[in-house]
Protein backbone atom coordinates (compact mmCIF):
# COMPACT_ATOMS: atom_id res chain seq x y z
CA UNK A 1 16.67 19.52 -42.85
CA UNK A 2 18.33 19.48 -39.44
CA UNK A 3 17.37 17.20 -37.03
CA UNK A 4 15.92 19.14 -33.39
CA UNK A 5 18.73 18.24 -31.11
CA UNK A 6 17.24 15.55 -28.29
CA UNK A 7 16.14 16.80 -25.06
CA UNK A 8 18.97 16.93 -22.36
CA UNK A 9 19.48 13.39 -20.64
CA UNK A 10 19.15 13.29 -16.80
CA UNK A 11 22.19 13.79 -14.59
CA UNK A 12 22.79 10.07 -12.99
CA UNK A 13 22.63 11.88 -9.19
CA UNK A 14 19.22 13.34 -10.24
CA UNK A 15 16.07 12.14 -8.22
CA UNK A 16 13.92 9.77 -9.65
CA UNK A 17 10.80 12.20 -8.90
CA UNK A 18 12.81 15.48 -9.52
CA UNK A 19 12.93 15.93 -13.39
CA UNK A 20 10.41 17.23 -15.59
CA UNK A 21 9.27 15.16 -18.86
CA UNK A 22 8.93 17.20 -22.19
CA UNK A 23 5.95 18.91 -23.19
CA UNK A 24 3.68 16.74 -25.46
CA UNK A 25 3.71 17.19 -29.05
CA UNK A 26 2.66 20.01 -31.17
CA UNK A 27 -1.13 19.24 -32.42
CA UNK A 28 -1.44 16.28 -29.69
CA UNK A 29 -4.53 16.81 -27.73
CA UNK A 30 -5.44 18.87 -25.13
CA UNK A 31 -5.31 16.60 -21.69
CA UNK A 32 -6.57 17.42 -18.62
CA UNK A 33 -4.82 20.10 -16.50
CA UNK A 34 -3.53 17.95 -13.94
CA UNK A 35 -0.03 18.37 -12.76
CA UNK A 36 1.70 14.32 -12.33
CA UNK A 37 4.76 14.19 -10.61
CA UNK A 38 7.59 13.53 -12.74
CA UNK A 39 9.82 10.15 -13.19
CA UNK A 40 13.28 9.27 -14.95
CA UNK A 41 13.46 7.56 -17.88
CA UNK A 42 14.84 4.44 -15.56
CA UNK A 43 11.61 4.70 -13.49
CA UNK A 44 9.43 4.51 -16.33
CA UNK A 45 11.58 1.70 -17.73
CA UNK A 46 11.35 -0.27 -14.03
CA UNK A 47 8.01 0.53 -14.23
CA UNK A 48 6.80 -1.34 -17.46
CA UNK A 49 9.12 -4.15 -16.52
CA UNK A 50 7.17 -4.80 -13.13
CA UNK A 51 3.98 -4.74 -15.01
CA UNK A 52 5.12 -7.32 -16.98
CA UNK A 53 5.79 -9.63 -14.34
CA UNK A 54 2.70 -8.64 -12.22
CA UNK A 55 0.77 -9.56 -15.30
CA UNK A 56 2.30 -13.38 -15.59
CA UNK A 57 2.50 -13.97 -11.40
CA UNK A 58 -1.30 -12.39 -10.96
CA UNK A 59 -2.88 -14.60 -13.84
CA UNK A 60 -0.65 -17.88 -12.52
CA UNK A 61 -1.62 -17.16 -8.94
CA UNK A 62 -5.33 -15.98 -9.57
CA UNK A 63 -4.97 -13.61 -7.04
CA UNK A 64 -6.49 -10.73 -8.61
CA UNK A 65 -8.98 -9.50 -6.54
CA UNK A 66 -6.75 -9.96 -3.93
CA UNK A 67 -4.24 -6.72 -5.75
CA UNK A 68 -7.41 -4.96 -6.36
CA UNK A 69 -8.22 -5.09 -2.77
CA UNK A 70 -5.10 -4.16 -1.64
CA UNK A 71 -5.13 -1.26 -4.31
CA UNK A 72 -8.36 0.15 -3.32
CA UNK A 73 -7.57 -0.50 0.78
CA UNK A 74 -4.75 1.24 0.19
CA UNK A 75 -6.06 4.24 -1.82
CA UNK A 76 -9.62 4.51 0.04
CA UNK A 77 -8.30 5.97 3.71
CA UNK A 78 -7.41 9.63 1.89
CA UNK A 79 -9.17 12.48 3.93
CA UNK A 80 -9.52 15.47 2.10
CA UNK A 81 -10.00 17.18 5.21
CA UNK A 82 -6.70 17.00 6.60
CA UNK A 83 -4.91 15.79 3.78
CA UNK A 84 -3.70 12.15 5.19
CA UNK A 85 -4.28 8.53 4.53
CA UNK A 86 -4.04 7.73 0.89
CA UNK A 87 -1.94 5.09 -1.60
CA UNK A 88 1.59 6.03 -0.13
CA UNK A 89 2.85 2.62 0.63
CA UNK A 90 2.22 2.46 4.41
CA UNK A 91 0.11 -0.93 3.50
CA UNK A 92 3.40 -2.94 4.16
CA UNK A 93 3.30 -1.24 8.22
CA UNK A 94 2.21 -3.83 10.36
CA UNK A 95 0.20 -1.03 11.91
CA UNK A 96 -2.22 -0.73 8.70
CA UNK A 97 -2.23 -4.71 8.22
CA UNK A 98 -3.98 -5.13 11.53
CA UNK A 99 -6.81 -2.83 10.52
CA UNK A 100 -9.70 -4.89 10.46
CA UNK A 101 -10.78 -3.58 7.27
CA UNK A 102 -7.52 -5.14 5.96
CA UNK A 103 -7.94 -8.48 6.97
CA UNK A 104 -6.15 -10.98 4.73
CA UNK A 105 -4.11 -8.28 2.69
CA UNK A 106 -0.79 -9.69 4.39
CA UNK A 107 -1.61 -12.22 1.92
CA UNK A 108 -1.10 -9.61 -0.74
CA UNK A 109 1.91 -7.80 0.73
CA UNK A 110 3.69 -10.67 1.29
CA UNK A 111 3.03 -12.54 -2.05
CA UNK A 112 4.27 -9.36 -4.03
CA UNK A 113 7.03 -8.66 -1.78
CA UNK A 114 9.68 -10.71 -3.99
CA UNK A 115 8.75 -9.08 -7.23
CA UNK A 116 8.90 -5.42 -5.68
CA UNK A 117 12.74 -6.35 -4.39
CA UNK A 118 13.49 -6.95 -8.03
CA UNK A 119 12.59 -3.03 -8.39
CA UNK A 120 13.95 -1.15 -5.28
CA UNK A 121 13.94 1.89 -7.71
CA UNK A 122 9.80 1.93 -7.14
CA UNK A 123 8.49 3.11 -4.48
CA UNK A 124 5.68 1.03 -2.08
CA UNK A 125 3.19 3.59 -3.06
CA UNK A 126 3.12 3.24 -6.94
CA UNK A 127 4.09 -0.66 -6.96
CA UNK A 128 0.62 -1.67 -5.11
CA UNK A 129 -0.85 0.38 -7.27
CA UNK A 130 0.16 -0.79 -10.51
CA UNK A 131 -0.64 -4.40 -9.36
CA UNK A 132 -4.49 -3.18 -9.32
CA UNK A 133 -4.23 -1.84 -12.33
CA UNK A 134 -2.63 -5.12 -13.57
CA UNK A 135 -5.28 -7.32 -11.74
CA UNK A 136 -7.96 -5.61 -13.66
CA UNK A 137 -6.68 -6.26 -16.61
CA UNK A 138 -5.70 -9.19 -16.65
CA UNK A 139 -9.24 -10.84 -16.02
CA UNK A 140 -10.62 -8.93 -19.13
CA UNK A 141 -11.05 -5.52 -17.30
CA UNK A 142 -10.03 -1.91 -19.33
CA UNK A 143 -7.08 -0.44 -19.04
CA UNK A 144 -6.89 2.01 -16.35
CA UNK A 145 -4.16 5.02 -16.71
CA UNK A 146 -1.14 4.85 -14.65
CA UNK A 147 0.65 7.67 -13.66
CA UNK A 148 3.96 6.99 -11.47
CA UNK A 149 5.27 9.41 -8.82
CA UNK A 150 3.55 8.43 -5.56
CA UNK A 151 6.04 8.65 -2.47
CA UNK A 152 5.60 6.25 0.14
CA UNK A 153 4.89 7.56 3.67
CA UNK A 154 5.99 6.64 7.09
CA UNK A 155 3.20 6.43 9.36
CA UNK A 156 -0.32 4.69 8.25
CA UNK A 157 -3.43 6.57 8.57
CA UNK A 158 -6.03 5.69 11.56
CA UNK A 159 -8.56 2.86 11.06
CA UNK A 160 -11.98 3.38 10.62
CA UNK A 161 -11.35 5.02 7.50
CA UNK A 162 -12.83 2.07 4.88
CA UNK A 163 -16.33 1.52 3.85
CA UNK A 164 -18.48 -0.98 6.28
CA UNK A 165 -20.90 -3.29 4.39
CA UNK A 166 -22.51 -4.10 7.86
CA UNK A 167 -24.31 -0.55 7.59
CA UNK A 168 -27.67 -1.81 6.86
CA UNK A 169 -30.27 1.28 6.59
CA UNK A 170 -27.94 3.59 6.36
CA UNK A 171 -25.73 2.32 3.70
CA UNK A 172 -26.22 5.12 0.99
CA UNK A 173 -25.28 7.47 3.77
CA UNK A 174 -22.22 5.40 5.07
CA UNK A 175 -21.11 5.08 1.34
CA UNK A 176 -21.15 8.98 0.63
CA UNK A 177 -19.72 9.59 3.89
CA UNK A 178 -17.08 7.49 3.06
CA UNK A 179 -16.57 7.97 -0.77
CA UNK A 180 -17.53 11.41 -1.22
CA UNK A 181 -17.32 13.45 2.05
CA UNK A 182 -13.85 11.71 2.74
CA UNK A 183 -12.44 10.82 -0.38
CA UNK A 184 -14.04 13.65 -2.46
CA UNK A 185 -15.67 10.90 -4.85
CA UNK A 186 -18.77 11.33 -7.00
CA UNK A 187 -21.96 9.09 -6.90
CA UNK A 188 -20.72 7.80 -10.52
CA UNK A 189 -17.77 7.11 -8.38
CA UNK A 190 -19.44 5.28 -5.82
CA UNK A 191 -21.42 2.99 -8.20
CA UNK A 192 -18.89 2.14 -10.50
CA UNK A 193 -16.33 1.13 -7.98
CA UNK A 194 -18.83 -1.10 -6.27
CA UNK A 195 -19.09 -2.80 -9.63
CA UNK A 196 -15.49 -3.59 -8.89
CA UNK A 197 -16.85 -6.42 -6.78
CA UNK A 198 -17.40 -8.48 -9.89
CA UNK A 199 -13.85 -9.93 -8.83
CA UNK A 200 -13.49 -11.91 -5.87
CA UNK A 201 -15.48 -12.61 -2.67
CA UNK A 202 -16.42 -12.52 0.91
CA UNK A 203 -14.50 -14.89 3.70
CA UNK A 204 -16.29 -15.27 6.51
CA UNK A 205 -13.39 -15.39 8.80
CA UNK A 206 -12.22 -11.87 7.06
CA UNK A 207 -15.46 -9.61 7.11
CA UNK A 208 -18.29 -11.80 8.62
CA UNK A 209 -19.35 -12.08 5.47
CA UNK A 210 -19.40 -15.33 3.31
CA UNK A 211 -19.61 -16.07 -0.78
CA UNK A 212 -19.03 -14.13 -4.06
CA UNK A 213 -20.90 -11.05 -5.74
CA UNK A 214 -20.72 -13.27 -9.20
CA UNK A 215 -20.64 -16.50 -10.65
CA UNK A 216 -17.25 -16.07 -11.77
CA UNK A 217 -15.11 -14.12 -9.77
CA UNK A 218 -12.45 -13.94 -11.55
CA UNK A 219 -13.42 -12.42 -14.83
CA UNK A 220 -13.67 -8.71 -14.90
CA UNK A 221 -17.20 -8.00 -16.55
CA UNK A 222 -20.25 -6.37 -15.50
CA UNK A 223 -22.08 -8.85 -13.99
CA UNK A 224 -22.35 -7.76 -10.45
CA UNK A 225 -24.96 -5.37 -11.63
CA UNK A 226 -27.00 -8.10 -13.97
CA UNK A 227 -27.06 -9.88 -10.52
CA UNK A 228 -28.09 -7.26 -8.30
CA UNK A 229 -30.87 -6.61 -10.75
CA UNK A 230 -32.09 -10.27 -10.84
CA UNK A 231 -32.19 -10.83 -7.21
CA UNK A 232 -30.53 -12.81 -4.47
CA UNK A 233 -29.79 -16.17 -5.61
CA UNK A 234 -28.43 -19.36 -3.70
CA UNK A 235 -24.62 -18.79 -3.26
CA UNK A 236 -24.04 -15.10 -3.99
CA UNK A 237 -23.85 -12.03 -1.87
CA UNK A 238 -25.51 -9.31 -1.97
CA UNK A 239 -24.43 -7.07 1.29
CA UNK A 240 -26.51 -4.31 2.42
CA UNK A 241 -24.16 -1.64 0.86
CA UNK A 242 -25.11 -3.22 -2.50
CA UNK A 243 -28.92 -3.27 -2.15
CA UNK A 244 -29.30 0.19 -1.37
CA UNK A 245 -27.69 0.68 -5.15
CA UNK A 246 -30.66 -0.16 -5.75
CA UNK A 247 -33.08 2.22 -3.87
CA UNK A 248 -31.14 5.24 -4.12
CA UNK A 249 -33.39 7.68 -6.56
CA UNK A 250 -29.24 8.24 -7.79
CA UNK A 251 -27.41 4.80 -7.73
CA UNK A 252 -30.61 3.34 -9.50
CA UNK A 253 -29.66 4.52 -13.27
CA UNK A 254 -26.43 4.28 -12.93
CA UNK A 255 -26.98 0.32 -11.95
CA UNK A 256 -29.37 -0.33 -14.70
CA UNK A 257 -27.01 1.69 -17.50
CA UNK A 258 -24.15 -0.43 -16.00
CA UNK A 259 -26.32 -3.89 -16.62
CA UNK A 260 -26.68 -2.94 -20.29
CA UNK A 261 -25.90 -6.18 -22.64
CA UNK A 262 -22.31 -4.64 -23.98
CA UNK A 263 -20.19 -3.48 -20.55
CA UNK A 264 -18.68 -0.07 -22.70
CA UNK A 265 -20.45 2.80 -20.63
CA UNK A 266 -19.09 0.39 -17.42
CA UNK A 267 -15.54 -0.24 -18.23
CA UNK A 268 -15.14 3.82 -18.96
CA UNK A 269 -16.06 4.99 -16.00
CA UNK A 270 -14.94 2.05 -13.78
CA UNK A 271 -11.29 3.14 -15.17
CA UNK A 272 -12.28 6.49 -14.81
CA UNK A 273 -13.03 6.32 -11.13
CA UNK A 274 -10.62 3.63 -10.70
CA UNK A 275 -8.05 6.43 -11.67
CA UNK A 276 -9.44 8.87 -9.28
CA UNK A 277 -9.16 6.78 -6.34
CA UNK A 278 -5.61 5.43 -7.33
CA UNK A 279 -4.73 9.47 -7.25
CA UNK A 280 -6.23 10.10 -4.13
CA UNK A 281 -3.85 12.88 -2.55
């Protein structure tokens, strides 16, 4: 039988983000109608390669939470209101860095900066976005779907555009405000992203805030919500933006089905949302 002939190669002058990639194959399944930009066959290469190294440097380094910071900080200023803000690269402006949301996350910039010059192909945008895919991941997370084609921007968004933890009473309203007025976010959203906080912890000199959400910040699990069901204990944080998780008649069940023995139901829609917010714009 003869063979289909391949489909047409790029020209060399063609755009990184201007050709279109085939149609998926007959009897695949349906996906959902969302239209990704589309990348050359050298992007997607460059692409897999950085992973790669972003998988070895983040695990030597143990900086994950520090890329997942950066990822979300990045993503979490999008306004669906006027369209701005958003992961587009404008991070690496000095501008954005002195945020003081974004405290620390020169840390970040500057520790990935000689692994994104080994890819200029990449843009800003998509690079800091892969390494919080990566950083999940690599600390026992799920995989969360990448799609490449962001642009980076010039000009950084205005501050004031990140979530507070200071909020106190108000926190459930400061978090939809932010998360779903804002960003365009659901509450499954909200609560599943805030189990991100399983990674890391607070500096003191950074947000006011001092310690860790878990006994083992660097392991990807869902034990920020077994903690925030069991109390505040000696040595972990629990900041006001997390306790009202708690008393919100539609945070509650989510928390509870996210402290469940096996961390399935968690992992799917923490890549889920993590997706969302990574596509912001």
């Amino acid at each position: 039988r003869p063979q289909p002939a391949p489909p047409p190669r790029p020209s060399p002058h063609t755009h990184a983000f201007d050709i279109f990639r085939p149609p998926p194959p007959e009897g695949a399944p349906a996906m959902a109608a969302k239209c990704y930009p589309t990348v050359s066959d050298e992007y997607l290469a460059a692409v897999a390669k950085a992973k790669r190294k972003l998988r070895g440097f983040i695990a030597e380094k143990n900086c994950a939470p520090l890329m997942l910071r950066l990822a979300w900080h990045s993503a979490g200023t999008f306004d669906v209101a006027t369209k701005t803000g958003g992961p587009f690269g404008t991070m690496k402006c000095p501008a954005e860095l002195a945020h003081g949301a974004n405290a620390g996350l020169d840390i970040a910039v500057r520790l990935l900066e000689p692994i994104k010059e080994q890819f200029p192909i990449l843009s800003y945008a998509d690079f800091y976005q892969l390494a919080g895919v990566v950083a999940v991941e690599v600390t026992g997370g799920p995989e969360v779907p990448f799609h490449p084609g962001r642009q980076d921007k010039p000009e950084p968004p205005p501050e004031g555009r990140l979530p507070d933890a200071t909020q106190g009473t108000i926190a459930q309203h400061h978090l939809r405000q932010v998360f779903s007025t804002q960003m365009g976010l659901s509450d499954q959203d909200i609560v599943a992203l805030s189990g991100g906080h399983t990674q890391g912890r607070c500096h003191k000199e950074r947000s006011g805030f001092e310690g860790a959400w878990t006994a083992n910040p660097l392991i990807f699990d869902n034990s920020y919500f077994t903690e925030l069901l069991s109390g505040e204990k000696e040595g972990l944080l629990q900041l006001p933006t997390d306790k009202t998780l708690l008393t919100d008649p539609a945070f509650r069940p989510l928390v509870d089905k996210y402290a469940a023995v096996h961390p399935r139901s968690f992992f799917a829609d923490y890549a889920e949302a993590h997706l969302k917010l990574s596509e912001l714009g």
